[in-house]
Protein backbone atom coordinates (compact mmCIF):
# COMPACT_ATOMS: atom_id res chain seq x y z
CA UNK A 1 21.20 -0.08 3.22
CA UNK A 2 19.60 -2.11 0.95
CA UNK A 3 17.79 0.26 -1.13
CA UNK A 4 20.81 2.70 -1.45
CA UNK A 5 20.61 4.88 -4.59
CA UNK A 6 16.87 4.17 -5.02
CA UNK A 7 13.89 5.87 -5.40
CA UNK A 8 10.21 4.91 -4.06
CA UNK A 9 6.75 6.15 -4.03
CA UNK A 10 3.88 5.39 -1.40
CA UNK A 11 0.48 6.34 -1.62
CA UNK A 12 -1.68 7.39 0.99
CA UNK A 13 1.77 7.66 3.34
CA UNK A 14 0.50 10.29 5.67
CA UNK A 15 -0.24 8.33 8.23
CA UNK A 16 -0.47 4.41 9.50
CA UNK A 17 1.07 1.76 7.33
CA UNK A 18 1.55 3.99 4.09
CA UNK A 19 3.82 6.61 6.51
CA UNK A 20 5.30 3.28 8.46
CA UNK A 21 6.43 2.38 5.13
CA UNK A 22 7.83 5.48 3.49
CA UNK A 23 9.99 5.51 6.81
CA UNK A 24 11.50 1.92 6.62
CA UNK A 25 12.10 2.00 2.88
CA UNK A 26 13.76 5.41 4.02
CA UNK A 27 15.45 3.17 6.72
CA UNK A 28 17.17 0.94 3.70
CA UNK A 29 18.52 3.56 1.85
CA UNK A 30 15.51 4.86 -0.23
CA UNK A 31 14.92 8.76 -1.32
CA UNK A 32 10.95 8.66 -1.00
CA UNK A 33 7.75 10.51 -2.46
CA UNK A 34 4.74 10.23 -0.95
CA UNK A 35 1.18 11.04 -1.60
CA UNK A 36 -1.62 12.40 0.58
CA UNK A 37 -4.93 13.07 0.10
CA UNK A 38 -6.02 15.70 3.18
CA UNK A 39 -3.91 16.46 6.20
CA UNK A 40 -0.67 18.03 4.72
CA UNK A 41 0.43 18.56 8.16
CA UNK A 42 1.08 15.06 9.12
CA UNK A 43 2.41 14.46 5.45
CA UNK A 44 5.03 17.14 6.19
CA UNK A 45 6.34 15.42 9.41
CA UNK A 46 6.81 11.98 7.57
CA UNK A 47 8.80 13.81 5.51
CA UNK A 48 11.14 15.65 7.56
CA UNK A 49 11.59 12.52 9.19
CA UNK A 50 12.88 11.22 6.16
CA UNK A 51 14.71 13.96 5.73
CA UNK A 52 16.11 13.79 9.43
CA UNK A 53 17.40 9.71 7.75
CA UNK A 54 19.79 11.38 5.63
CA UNK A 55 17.52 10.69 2.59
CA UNK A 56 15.74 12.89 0.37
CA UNK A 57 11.45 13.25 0.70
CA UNK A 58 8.79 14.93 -1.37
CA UNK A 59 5.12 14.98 -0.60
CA UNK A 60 2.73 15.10 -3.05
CA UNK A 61 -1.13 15.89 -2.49
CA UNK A 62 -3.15 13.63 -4.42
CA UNK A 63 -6.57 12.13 -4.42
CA UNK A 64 -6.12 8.65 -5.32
CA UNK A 65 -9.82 8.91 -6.86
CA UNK A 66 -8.51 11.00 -9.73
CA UNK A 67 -6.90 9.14 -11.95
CA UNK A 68 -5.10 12.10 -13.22
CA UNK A 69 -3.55 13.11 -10.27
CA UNK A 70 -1.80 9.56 -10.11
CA UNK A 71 -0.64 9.57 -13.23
CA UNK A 72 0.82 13.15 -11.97
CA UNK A 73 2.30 12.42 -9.14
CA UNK A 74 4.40 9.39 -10.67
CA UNK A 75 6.01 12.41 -13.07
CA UNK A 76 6.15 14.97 -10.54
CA UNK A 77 7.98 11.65 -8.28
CA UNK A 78 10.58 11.47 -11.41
CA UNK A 79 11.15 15.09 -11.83
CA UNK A 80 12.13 15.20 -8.70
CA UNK A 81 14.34 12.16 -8.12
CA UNK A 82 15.45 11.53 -11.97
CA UNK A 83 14.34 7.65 -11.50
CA UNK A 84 11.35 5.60 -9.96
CA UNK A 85 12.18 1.82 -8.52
CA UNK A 86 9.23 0.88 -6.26
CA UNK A 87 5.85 1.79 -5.75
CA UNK A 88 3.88 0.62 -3.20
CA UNK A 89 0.20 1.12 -3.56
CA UNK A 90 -1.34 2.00 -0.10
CA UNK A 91 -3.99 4.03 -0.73
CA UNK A 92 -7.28 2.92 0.04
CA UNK A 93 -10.81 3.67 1.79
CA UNK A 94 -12.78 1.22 4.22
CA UNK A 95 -16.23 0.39 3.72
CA UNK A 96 -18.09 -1.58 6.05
CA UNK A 97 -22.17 -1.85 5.01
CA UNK A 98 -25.12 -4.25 4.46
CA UNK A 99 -25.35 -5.16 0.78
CA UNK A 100 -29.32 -3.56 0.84
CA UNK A 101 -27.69 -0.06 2.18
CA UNK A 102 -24.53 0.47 -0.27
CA UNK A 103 -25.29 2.84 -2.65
CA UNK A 104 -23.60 3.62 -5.97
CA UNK A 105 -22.20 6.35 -4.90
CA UNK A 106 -20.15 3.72 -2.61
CA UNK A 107 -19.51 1.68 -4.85
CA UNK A 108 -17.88 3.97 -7.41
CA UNK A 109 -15.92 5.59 -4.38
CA UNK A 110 -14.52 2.36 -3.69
CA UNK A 111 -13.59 0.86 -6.37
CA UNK A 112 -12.33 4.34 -7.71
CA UNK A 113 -9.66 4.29 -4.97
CA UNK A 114 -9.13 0.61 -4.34
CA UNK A 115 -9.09 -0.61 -7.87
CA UNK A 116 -9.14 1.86 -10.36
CA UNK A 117 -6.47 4.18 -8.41
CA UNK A 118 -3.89 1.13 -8.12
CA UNK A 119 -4.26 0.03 -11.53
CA UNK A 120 -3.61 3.59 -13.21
CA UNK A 121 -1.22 4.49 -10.65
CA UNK A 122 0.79 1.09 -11.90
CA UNK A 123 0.50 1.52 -15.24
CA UNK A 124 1.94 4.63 -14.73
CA UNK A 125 4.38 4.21 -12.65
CA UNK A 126 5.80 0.71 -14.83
CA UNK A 127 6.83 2.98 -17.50
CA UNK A 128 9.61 4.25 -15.50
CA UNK A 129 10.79 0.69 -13.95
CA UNK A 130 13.57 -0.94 -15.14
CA UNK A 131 15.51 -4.38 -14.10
CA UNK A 132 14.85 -4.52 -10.25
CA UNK A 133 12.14 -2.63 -10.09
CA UNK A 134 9.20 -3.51 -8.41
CA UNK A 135 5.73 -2.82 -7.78
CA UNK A 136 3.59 -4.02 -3.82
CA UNK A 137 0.44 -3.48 -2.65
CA UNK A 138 -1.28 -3.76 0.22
CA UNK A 139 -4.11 -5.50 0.11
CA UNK A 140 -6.23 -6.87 3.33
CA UNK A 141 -6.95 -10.05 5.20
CA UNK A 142 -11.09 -10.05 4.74
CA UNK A 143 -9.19 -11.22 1.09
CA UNK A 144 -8.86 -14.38 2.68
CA UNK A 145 -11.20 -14.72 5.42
CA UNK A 146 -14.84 -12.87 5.45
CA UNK A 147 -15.46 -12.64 9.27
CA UNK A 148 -18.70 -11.19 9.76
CA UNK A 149 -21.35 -9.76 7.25
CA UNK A 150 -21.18 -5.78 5.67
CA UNK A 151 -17.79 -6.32 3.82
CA UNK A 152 -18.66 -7.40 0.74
CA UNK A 153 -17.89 -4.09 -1.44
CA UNK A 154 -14.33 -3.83 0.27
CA UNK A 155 -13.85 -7.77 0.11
CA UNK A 156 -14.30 -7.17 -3.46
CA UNK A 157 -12.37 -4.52 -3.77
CA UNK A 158 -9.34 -6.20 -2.12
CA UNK A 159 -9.74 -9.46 -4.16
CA UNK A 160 -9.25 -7.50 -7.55
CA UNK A 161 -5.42 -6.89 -6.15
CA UNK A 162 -5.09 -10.95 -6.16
CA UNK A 163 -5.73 -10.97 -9.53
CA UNK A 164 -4.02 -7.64 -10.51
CA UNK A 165 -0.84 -8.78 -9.34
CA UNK A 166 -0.79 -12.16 -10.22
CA UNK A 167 -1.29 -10.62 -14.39
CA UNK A 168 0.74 -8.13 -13.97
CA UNK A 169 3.68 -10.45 -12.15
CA UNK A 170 3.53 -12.18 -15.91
CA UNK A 171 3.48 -9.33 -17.50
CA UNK A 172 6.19 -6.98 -16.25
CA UNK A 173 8.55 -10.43 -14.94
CA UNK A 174 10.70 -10.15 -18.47
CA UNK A 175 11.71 -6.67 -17.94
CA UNK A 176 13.05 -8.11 -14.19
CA UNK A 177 10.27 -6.35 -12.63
CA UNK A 178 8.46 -8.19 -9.62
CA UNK A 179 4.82 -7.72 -8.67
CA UNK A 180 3.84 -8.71 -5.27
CA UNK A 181 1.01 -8.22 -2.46
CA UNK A 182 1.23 -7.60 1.18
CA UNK A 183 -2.36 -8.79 3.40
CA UNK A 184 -2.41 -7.32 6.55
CA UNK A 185 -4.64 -8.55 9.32
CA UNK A 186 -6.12 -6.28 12.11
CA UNK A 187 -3.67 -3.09 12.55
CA UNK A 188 -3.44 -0.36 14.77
CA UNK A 189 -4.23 2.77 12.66
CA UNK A 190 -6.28 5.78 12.45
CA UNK A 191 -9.32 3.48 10.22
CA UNK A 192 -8.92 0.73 12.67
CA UNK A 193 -7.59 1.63 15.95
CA UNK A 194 -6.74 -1.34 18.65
CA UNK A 195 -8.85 0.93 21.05
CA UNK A 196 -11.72 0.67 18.78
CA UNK A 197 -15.07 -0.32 19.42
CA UNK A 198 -14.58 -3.76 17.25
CA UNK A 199 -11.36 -4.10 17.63
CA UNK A 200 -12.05 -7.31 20.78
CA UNK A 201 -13.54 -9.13 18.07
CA UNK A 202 -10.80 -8.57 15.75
CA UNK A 203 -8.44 -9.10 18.06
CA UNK A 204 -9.72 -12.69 18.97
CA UNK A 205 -9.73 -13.84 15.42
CA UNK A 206 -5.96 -13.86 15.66
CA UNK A 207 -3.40 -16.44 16.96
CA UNK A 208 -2.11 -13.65 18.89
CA UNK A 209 -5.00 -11.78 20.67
CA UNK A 210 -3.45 -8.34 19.69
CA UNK A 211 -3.63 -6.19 16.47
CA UNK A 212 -1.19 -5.83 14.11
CA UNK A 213 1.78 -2.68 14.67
CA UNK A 214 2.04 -0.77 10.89
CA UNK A 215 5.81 -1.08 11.23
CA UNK A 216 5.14 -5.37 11.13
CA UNK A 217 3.41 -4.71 7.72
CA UNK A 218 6.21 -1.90 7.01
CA UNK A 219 8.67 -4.78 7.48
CA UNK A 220 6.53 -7.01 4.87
CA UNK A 221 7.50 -4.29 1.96
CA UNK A 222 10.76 -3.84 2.88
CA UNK A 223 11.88 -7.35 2.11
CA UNK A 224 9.50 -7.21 -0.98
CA UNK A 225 11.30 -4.08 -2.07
CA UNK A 226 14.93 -5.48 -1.51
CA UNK A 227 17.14 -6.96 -4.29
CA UNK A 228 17.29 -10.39 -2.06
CA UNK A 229 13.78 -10.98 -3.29
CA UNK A 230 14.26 -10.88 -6.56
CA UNK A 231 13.02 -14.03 -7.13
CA UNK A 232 9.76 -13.50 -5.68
CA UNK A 233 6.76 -12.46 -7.90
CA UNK A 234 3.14 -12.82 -7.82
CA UNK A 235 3.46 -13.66 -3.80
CA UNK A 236 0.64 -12.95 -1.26
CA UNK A 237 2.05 -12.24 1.88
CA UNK A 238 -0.44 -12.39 4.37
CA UNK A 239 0.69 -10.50 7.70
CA UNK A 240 -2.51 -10.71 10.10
CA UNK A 241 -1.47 -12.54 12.89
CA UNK A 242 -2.91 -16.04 11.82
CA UNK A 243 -5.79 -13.44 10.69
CA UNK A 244 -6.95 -16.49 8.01
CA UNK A 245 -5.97 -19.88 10.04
């Protein structure tokens, strides 16, 4: 159990890759908090299934729009479990709109939760990391590939993690703290089902001709979040299924 004695947070872990992670870092040893934004329901089972792993679990409702409640849920996370180790930034909302029809509205939204949310939920959360502690966020595959028109206010909201992590690798590397970002392709959750009505297009822009399972991407973080990685900073991982070949 490679994270044995640790302590993570995930936001936006109710559900598809943010609760597929919670569970594996839970897997490797990990007590884990958790954020949600709406349905406390399915919130409550990814925790008891922590809990079920022999390993503490705490959920904590938060929109990831309000910066406040980020910067709350990181001290509610160490009130809890006396330390904080990883965080991996999940959170986020789609967006998928000509550039004539995107209001402001969508763009603040957006950017709120995609950029703004990571970055104060980070600089929050690195005042608690020590040596071996580190910090992953998912990011997304139109990052490296743009497949079709409509997705320029989420490209651009994905790319701003590229660069995020990449300062913030040089930043937080002499405390021993890595910084590191995960690019899944096409996956098979509630935003983007594999039964949805794009999802043969998506499907075909892959080496594979299948979408993504959130436990592949779960499996992404967990090496991140070991102590064999150590060495690894300022990394994009891409895991899309030859998503950008």
């Amino acid at each position: 159990m490679t994270l044995d004695g640790k302590v993570a947070l995930v936001t936006g872990a109710g559900r598809g890759i943010g609760a597929a992670t919670a569970l594996r870092l839970a897997e490797d040893g990990a007590d884990v908090a958790l954020t949600y934004q709406h349905n406390g329901d399915r919130a409550a089972e990814v925790v008891e299934q922590i809990k079920n792993l022999g390993r503490r679990a705490l959920a904590i409702q938060a929109d990831s729009a309000d910066a406040s409640a980020m910067s709350a849920a990181v001290s509610e996370t160490v009130a809890e479990f006396g330390r904080l180790d990883v965080l991996v930034n999940n959170a986020g909302v789609g967006f998928v709109g000509p550039l004539a029809d995107t209001s402001l509205e969508d763009v603040d939204r957006v950017l709120a939760v995609n950029v703004r949310g990571v970055y104060v939920m980070t600089q929050a959360a690195a005042a608690h990391l020590g040596e071996g502690g580190r910090v992953i966020t998912i990011g997304s595959c139109v990052t490296d590939r743009v497949p079709g028109p409509g997705m320029s206010l989420y490209a651009t909201s994905k790319a701003a993690m590229v660069g995020l992590t990449k300062a913030l690798a040089r930043e937080l590397g002499p405390r021993g703290v890595t910084v590191n970002l995960v690019h899944p392709g096409p996956t098979d959750t509630d935003m983007n089902p594999a039964d949805g009505p794009y999802a043969a297009d998506q499907r075909a822009l892959t080496a594979f001709d299948r979408y993504g399972k959130p436990s592949e991407v779960a499996s992404a973080v967990s090496y991140l979040a070991a102590p064999s990685s150590a060495y690894v900073t300022a990394a994009v991982l891409s895991v899309d299924g030859g998503h950008a070949a």
